[in-house]
Protein backbone atom coordinates (compact mmCIF):
# COMPACT_ATOMS: atom_id res chain seq x y z
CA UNK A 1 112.76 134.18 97.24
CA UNK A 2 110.96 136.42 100.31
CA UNK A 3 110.73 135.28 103.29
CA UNK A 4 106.88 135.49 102.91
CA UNK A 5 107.67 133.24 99.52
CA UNK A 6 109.34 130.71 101.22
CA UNK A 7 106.99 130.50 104.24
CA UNK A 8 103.91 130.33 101.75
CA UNK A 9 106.29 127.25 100.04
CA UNK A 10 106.72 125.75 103.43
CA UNK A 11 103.13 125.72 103.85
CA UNK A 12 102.48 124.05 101.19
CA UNK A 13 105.19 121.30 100.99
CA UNK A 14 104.03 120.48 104.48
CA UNK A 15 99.89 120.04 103.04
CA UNK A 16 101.43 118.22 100.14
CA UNK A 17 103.23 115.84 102.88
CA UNK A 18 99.93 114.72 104.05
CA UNK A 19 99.84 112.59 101.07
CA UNK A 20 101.93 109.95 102.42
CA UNK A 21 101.52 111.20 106.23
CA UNK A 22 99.02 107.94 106.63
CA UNK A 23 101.53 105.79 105.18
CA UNK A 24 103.82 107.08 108.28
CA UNK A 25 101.74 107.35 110.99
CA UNK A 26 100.69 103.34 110.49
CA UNK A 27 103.97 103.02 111.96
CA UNK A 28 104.44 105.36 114.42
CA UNK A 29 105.54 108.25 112.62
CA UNK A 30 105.27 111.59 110.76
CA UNK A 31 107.73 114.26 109.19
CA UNK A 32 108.22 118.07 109.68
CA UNK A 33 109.23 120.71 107.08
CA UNK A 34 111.99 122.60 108.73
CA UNK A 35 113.07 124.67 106.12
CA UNK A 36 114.27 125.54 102.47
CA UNK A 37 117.09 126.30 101.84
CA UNK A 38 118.69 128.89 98.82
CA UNK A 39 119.69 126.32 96.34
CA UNK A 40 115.99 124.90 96.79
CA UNK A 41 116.90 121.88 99.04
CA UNK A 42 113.90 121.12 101.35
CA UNK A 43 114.99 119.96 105.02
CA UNK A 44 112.55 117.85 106.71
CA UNK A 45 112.43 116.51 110.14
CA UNK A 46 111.88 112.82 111.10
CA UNK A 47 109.46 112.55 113.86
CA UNK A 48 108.50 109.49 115.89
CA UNK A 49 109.41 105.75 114.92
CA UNK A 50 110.93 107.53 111.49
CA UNK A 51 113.74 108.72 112.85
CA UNK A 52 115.57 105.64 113.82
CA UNK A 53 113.83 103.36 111.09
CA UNK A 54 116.12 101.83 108.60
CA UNK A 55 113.53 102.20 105.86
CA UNK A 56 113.61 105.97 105.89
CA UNK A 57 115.93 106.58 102.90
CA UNK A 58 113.81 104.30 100.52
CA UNK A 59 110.96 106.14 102.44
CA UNK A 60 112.97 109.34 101.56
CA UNK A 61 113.56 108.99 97.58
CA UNK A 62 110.36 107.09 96.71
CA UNK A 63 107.95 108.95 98.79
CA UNK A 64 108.42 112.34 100.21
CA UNK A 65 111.15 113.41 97.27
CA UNK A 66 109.21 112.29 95.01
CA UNK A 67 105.60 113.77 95.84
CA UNK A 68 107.05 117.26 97.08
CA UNK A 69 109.03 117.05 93.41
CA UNK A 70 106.01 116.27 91.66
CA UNK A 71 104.30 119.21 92.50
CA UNK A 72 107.08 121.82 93.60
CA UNK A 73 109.75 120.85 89.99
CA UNK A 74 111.63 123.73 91.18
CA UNK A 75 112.69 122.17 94.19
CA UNK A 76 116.15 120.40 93.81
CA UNK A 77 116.61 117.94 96.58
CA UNK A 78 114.67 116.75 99.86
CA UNK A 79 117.24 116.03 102.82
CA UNK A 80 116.69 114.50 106.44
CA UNK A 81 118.58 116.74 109.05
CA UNK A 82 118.05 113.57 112.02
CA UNK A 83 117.08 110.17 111.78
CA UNK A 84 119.62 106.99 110.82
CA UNK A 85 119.96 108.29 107.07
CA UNK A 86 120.40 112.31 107.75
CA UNK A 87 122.61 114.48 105.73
């Protein structure tokens, strides 16, 4: 993939996010695309109550994996790189 590829991917993974950006932001949060990586994993930043909210990984899988997933199949995984469930 370009670079212009993957920032036109980023772009859109991060308008895509605004699906469930309400759903965060009721609590105090949000979440960042950071990057993508070569083997298609999405990173994504934690931002605001998120990060240290124990929820996040159920917030992870059945929300943000599974919208940016929906839409982008060719991405393979979505990982946290901060917050209580990052790696």
């Amino acid at each position: 993939m370009s670079e212009s590829e993957k920032e036109s991917l980023i772009k859109n993974i991060d308008l895509t996010l605004d699906e469930i950006r309400p759903h965060l932001k009721v609590d105090g949060g949000d979440i960042e695309v950071v990057d993508i990586t070569a083997d298609m994993t999405v990173q994504v930043k934690w931002v605001g109550n998120c990060i240290n909210c124990t929820m996040s990984a159920m917030t992870m899988r059945a929300g943000v994996e599974q919208t940016i997933k929906a839409k982008y199949p060719e991405i393979q995984n979505v990982v946290a790189v901060n917050g209580v469930n990052a790696g």
